[in-house]
C-alpha atoms as a PDB file:
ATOM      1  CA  UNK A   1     -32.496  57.670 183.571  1.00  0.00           C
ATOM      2  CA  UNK A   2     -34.449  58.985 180.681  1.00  0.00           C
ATOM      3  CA  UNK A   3     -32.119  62.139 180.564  1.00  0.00           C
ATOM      4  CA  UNK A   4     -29.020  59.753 180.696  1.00  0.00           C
ATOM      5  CA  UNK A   5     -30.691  57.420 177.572  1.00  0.00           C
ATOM      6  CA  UNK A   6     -31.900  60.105 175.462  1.00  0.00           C
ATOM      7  CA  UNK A   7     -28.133  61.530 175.472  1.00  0.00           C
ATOM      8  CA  UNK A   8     -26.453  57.839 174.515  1.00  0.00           C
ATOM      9  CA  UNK A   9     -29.356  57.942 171.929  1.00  0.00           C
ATOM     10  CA  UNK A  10     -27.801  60.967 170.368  1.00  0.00           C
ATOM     11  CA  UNK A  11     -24.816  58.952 169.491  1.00  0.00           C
ATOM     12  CA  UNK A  12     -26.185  55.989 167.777  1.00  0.00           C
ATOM     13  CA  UNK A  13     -27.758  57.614 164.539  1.00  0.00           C
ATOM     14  CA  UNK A  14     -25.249  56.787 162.172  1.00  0.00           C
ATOM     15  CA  UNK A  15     -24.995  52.839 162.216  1.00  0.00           C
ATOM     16  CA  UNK A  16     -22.439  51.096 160.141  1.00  0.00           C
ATOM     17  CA  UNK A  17     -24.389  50.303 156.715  1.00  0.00           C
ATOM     18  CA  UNK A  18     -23.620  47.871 154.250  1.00  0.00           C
ATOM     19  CA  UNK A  19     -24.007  50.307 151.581  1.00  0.00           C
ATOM     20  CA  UNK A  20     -21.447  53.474 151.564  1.00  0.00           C
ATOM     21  CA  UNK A  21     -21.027  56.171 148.927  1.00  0.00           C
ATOM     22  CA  UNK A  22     -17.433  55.266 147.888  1.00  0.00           C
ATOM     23  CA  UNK A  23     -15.045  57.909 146.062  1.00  0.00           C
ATOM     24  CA  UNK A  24     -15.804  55.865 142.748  1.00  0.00           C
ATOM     25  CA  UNK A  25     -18.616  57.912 140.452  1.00  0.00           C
ATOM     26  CA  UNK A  26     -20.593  55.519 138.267  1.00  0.00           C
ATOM     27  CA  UNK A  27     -20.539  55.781 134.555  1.00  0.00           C
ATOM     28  CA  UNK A  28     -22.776  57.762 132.975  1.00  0.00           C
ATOM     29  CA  UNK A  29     -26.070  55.821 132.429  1.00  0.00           C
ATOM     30  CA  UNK A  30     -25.735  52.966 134.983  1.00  0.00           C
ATOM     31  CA  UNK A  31     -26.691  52.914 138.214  1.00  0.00           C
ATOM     32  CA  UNK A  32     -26.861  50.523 141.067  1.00  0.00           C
ATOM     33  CA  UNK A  33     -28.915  49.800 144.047  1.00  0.00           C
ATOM     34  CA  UNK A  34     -27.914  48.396 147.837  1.00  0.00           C
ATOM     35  CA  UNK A  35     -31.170  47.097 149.824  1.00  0.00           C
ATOM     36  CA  UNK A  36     -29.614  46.657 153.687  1.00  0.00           C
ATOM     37  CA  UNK A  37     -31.234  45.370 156.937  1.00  0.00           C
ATOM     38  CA  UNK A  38     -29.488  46.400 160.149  1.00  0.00           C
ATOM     39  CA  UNK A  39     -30.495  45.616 163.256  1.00  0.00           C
ATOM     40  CA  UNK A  40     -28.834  46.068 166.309  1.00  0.00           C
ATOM     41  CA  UNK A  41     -28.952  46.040 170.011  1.00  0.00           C
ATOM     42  CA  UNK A  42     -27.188  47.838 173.077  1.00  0.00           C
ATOM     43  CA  UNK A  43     -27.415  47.270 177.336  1.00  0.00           C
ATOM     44  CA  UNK A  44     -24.602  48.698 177.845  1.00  0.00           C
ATOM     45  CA  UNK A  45     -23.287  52.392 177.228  1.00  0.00           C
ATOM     46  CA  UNK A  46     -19.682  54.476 177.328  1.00  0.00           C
ATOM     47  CA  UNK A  47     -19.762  56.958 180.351  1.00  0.00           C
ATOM     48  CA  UNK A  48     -18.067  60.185 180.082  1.00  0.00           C
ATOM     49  CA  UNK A  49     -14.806  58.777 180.900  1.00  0.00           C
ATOM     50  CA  UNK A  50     -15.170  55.955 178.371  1.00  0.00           C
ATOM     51  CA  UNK A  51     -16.480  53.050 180.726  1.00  0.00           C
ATOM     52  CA  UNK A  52     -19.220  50.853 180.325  1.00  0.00           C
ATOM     53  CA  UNK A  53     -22.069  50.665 182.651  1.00  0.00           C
ATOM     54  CA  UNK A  54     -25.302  49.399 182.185  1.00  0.00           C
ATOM     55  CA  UNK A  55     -28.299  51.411 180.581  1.00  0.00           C
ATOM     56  CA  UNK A  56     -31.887  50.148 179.559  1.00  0.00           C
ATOM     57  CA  UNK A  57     -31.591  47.973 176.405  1.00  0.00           C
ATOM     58  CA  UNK A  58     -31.648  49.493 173.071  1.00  0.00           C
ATOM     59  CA  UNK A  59     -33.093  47.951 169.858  1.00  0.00           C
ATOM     60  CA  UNK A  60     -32.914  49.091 166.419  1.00  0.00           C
ATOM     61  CA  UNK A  61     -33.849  47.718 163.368  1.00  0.00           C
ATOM     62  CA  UNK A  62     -33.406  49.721 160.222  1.00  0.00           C
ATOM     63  CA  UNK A  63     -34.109  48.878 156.314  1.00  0.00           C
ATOM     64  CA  UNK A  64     -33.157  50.947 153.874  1.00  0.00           C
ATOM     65  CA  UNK A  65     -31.964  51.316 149.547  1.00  0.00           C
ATOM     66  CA  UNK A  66     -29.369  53.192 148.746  1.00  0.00           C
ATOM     67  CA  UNK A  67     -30.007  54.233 144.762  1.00  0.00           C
ATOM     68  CA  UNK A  68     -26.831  55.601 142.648  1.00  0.00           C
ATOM     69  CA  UNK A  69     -26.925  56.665 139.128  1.00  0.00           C
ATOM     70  CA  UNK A  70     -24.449  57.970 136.979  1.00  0.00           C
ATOM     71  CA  UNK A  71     -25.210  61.507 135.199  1.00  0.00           C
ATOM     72  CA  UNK A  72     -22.250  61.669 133.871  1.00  0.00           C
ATOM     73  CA  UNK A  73     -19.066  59.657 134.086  1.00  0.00           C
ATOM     74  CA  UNK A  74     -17.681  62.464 137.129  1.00  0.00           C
ATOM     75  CA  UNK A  75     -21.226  62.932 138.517  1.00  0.00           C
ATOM     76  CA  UNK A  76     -23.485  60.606 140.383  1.00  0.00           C
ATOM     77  CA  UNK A  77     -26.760  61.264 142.000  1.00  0.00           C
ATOM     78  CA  UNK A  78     -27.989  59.128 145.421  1.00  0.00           C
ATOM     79  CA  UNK A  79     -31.260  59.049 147.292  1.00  0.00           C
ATOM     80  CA  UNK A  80     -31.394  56.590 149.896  1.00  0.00           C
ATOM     81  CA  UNK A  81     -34.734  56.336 151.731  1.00  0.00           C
ATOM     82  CA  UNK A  82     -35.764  53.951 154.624  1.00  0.00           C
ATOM     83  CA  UNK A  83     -37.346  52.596 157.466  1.00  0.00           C
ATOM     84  CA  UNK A  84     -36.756  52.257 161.249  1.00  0.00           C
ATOM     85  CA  UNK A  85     -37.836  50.604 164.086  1.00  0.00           C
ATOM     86  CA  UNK A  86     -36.578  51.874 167.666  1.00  0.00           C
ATOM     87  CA  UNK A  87     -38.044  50.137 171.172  1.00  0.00           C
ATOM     88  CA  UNK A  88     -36.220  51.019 174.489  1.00  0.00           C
ATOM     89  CA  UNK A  89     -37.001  48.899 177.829  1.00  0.00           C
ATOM     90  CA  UNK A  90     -38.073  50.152 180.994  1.00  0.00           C
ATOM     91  CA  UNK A  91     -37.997  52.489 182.512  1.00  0.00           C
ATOM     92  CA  UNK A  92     -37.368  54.512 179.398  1.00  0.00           C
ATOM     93  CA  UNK A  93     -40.363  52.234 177.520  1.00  0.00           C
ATOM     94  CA  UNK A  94     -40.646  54.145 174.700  1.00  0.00           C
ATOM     95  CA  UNK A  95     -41.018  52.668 170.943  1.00  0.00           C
ATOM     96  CA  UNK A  96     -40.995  53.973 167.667  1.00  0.00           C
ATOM     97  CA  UNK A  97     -41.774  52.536 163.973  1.00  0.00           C
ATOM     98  CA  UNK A  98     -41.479  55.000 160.974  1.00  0.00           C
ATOM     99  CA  UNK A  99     -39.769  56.308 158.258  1.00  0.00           C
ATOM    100  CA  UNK A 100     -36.114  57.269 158.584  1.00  0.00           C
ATOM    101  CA  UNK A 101     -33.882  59.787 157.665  1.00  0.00           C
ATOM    102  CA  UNK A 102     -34.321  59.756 153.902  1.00  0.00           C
ATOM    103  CA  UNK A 103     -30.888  61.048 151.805  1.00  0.00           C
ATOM    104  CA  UNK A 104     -30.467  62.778 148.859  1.00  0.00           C
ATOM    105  CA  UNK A 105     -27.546  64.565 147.137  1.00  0.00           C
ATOM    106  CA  UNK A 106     -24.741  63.629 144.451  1.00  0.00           C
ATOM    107  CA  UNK A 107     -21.066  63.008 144.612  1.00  0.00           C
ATOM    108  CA  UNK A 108     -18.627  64.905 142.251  1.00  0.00           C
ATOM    109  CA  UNK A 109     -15.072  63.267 141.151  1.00  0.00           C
ATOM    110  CA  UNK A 110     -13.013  66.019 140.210  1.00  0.00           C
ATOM    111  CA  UNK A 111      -9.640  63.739 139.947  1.00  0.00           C
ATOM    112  CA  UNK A 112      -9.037  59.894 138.758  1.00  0.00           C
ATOM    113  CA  UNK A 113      -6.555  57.874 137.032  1.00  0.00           C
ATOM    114  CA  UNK A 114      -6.548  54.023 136.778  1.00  0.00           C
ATOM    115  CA  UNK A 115      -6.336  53.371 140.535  1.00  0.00           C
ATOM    116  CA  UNK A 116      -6.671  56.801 142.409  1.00  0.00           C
ATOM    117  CA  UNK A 117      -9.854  58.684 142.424  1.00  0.00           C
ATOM    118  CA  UNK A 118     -10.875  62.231 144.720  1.00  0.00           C
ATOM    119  CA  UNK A 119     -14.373  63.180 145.400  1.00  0.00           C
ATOM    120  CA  UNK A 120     -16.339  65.764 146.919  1.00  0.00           C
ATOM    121  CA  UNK A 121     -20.058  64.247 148.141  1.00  0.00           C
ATOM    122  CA  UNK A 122     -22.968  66.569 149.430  1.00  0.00           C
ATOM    123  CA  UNK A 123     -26.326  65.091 150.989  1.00  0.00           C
ATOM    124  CA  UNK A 124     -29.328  66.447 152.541  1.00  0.00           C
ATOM    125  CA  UNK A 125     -30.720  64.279 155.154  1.00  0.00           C
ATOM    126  CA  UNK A 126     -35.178  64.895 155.784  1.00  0.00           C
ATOM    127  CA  UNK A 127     -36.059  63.378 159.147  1.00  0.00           C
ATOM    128  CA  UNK A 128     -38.957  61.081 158.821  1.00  0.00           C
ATOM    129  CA  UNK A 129     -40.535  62.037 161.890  1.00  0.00           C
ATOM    130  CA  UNK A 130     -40.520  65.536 163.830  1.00  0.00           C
ATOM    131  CA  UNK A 131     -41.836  64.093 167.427  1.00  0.00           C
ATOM    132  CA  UNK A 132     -39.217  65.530 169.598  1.00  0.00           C
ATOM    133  CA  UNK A 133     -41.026  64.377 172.600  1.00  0.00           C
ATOM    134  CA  UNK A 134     -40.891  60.594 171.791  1.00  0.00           C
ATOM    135  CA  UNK A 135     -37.751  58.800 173.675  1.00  0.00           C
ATOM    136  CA  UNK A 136     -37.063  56.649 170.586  1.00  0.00           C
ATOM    137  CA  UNK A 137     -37.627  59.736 168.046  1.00  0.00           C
ATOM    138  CA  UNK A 138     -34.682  61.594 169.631  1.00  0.00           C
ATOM    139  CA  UNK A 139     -32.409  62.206 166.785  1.00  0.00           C
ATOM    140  CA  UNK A 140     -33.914  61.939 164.121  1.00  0.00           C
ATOM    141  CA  UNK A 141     -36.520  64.912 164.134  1.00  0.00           C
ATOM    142  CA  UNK A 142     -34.430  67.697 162.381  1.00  0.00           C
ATOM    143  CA  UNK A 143     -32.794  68.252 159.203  1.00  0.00           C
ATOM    144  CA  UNK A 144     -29.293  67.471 158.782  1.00  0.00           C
ATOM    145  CA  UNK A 145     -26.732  68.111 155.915  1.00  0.00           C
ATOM    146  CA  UNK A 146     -23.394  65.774 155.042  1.00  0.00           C
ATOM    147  CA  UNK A 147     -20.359  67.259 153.117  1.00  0.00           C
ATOM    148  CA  UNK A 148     -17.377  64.958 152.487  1.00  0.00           C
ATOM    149  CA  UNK A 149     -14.413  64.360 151.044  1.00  0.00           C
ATOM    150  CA  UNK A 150     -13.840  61.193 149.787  1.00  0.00           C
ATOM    151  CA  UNK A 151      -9.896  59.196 148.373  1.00  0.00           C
ATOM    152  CA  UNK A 152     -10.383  55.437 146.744  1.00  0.00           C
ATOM    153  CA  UNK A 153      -7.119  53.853 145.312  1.00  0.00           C
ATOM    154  CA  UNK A 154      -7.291  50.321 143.704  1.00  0.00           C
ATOM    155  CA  UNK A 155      -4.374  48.024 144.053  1.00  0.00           C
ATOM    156  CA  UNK A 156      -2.934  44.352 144.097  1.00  0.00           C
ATOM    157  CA  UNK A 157      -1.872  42.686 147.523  1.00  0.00           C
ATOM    158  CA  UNK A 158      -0.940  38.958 147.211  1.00  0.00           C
ATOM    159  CA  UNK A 159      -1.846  38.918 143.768  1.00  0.00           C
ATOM    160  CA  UNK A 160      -5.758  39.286 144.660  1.00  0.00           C
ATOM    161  CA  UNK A 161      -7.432  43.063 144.010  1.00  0.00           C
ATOM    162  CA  UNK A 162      -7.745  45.198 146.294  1.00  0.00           C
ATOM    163  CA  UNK A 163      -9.238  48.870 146.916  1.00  0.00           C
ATOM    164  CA  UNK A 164      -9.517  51.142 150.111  1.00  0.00           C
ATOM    165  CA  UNK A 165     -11.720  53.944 150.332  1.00  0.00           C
ATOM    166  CA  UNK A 166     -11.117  56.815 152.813  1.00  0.00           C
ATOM    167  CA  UNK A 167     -13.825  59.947 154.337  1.00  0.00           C
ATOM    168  CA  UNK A 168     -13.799  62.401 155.807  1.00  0.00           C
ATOM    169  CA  UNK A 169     -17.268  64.756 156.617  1.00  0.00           C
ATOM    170  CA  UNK A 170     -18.792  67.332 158.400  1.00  0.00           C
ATOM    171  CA  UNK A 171     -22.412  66.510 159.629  1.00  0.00           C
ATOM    172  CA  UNK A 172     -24.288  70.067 160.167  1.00  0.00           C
ATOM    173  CA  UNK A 173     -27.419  69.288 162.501  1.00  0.00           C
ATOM    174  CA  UNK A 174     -29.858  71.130 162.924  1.00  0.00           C
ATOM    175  CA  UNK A 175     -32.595  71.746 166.470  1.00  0.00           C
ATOM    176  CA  UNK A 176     -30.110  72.583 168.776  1.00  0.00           C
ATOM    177  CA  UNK A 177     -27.539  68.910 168.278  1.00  0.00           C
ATOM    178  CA  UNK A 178     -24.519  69.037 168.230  1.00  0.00           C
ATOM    179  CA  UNK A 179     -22.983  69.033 164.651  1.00  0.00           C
ATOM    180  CA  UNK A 180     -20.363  66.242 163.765  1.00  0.00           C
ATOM    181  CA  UNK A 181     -16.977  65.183 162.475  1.00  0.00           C
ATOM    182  CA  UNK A 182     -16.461  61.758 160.629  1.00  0.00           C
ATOM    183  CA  UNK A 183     -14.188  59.653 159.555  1.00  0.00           C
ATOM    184  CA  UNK A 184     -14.843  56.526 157.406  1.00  0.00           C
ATOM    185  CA  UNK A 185     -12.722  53.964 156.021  1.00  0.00           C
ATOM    186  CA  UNK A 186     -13.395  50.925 153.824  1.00  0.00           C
ATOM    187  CA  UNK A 187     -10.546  48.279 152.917  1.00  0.00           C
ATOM    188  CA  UNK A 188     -11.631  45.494 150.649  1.00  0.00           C
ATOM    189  CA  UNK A 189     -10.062  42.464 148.985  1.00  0.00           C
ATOM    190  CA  UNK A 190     -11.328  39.772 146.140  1.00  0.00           C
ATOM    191  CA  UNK A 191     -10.090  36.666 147.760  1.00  0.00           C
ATOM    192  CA  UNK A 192     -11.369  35.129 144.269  1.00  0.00           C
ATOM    193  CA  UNK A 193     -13.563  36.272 141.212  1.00  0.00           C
ATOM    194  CA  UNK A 194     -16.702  35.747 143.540  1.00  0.00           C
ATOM    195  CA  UNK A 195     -15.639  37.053 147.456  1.00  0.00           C
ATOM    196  CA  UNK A 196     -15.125  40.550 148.608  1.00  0.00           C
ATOM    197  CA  UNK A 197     -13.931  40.966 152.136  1.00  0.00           C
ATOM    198  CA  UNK A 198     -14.827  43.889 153.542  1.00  0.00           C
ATOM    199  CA  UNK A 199     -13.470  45.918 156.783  1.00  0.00           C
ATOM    200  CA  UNK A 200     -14.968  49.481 157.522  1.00  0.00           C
ATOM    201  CA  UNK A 201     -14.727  51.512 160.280  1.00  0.00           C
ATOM    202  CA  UNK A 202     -16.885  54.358 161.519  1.00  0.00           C
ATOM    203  CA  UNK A 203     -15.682  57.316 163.534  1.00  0.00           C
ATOM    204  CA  UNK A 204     -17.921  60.328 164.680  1.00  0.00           C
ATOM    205  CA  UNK A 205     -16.816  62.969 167.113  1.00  0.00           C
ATOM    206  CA  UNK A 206     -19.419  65.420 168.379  1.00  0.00           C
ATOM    207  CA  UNK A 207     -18.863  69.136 168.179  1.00  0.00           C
ATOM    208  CA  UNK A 208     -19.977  70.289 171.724  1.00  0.00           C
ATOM    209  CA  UNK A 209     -22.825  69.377 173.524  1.00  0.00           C
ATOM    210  CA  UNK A 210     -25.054  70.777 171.737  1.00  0.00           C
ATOM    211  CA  UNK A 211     -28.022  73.518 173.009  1.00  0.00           C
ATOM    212  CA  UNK A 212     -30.800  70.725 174.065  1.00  0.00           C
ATOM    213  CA  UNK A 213     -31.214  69.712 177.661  1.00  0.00           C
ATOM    214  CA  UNK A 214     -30.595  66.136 176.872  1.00  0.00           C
ATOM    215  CA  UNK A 215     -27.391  66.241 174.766  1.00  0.00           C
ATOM    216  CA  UNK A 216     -25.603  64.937 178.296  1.00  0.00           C
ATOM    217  CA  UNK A 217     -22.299  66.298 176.942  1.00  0.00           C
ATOM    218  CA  UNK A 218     -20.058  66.205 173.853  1.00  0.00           C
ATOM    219  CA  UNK A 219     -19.686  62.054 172.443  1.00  0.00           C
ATOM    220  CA  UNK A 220     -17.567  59.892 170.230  1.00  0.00           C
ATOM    221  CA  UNK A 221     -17.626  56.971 169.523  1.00  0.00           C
ATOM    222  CA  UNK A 222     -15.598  54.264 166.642  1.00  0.00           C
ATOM    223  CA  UNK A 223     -17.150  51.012 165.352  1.00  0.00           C
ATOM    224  CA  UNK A 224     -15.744  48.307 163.650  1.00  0.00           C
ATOM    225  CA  UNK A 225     -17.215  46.166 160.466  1.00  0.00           C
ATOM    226  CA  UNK A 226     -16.047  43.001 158.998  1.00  0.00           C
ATOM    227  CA  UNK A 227     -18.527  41.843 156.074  1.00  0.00           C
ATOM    228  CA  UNK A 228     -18.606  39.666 153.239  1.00  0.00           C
ATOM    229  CA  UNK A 229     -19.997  40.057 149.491  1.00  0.00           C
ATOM    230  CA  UNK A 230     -20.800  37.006 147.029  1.00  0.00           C
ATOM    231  CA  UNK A 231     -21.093  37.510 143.800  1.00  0.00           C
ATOM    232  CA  UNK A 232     -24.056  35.686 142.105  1.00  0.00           C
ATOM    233  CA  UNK A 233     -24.082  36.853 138.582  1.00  0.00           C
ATOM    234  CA  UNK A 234     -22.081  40.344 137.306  1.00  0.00           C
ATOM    235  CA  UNK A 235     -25.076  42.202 138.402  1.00  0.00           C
ATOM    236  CA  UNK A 236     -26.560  40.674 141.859  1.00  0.00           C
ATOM    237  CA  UNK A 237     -24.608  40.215 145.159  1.00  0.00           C
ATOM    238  CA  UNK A 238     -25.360  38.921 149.054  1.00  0.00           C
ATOM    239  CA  UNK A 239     -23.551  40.901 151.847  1.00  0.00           C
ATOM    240  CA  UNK A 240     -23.788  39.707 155.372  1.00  0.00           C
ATOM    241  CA  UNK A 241     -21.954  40.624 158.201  1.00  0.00           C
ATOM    242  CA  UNK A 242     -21.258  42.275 161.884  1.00  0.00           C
ATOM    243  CA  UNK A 243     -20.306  44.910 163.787  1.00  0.00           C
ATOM    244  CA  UNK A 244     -19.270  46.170 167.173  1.00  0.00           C
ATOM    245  CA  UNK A 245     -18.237  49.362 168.752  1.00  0.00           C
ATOM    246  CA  UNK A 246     -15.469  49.052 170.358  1.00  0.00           C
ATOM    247  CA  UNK A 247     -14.716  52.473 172.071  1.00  0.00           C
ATOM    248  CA  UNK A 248     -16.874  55.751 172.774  1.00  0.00           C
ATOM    249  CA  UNK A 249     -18.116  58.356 175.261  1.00  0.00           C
ATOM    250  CA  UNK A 250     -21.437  59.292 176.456  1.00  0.00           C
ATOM    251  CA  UNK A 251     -22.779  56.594 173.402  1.00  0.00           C
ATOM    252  CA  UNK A 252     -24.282  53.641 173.375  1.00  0.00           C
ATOM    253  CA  UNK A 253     -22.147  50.310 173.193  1.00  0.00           C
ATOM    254  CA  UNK A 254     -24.167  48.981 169.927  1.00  0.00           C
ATOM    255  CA  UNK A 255     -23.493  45.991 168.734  1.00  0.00           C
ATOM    256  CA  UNK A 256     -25.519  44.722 165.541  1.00  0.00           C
ATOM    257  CA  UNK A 257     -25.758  42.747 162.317  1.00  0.00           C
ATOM    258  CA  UNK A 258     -26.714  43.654 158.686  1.00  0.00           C
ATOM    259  CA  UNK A 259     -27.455  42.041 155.201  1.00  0.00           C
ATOM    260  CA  UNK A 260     -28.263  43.462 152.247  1.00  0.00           C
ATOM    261  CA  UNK A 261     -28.769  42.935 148.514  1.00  0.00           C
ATOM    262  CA  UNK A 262     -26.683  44.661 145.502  1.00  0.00           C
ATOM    263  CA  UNK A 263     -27.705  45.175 141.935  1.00  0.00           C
ATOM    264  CA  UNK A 264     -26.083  46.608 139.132  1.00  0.00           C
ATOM    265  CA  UNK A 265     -28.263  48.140 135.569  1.00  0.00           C
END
């Protein structure tokens, strides 16, 4: 059982967030920053054929700011540092609280126009622990690296403005995981001067199993978010919202919600 759990583990890292790194660069001199809280649970998990069964429950709270500034008006730099709490129920009964992964990196737009803009992103991602031999620290001990490209395009639908933002990214991990392939989308609508509706969905396909005994196999797995922003002044916004995933394979079946905080200077 702790063999099985330690592989669904594997494929749970990357929770929806409120905050993504868009295509759009900030201009040069402002900068923004996203404080989220996620937390999220999971009793059930995707076999190897894509079923559900049951597995020891799964909870996971993570907090987190996401910080972008604009260098110039084509590049912007991110860091994006948090904090994580992990506990796992028997028989598993392992529990972790700690820093995160903590991200840092810039994203380069090397084509825009009024409503199309293409950008290349690069991150490195420092583990916050390296205690391969806690339960609830598996996957998250080892450096990681994130290069993606990213297409945004702004547009009207029903007379209300509208933008989607597409990724796609290859996750190199280090210690013997499997590295990844991603694929993100965000669609987004201003139902008035105050509401963005947001729908984002997260994609990750595993490449191999991997070199550790616990990988349990090669994983996937796609989760869907439906959120919405308020606008409080032109600088501060709310964000709440939910997500589920809905289809996978040797992953966890986590479900979760998140909130967060925007600011504009």
């Amino acid at each position: 059982m702790l063999k099985r759990c330690a592989a669904l583990v594997l494929a749970v890292i990357a929770a929806p967030s409120a905050a993504w790194a868009s295509a759009w660069t900030l201009p040069e001199g402002t900068g923004q920053w996203l404080a989220t809280l996620d937390a999220s649970t999971a009793t059930e998990s995707w076999d190897k054929d894509g079923a559900l069964a049951s597995t020891p429950r799964y909870n996971k709270i993570d907090a987190d700011v996401l910080v972008e500034y604009g260098i110039t008006d084509n590049l912007t730099f991110m860091f994006n540092p948090g904090l994580q709490h992990i506990d796992i129920a028997p028989p598993v009964s392992a529990e972790r609280t700690g820093l995160d992964y903590t991200e840092l990196g810039a994203r380069y737009s090397f084509y825009h126009d009024p409503s199309w803009v293409l950008s290349a992103q690069a991150t490195l991602r420092i583990p916050g622990t390296v205690d391969t031999s806690n339960p609830a620290a598996i996957g998250y001990t080892d450096v990681e690296s994130d290069l993606r490209l990213l297409v945004g395009h702004s547009y009207n639908i029903f007379g209300m403005a509208s933008f989607f933002d597409l990724e796609a990214a290859q996750r190199v991990r280090t210690g013997g995981l499997p590295s990844e392939f991603r694929f993100d989308a965000a669609f987004g609508t201003y139902v008035d001067p105050h509401w963005l509706l947001l729908v984002q969905s997260f994609n990750v396909v595993s490449e191999g199993a991997g070199n550790v005994d616990y990988t349990g196999g090669s994983y996937d797995y796609e989760k869907l978010e439906l959120s919405a922003v308020y606008a409080l002044t032109p600088t501060w916004a709310l964000q709440g919202g939910g997500y589920v995933t809905y289809a996978g394979r040797n992953a966890l079946e986590e479900n979760g919600v998140i909130l967060a905080v925007w600011h504009r200077f």
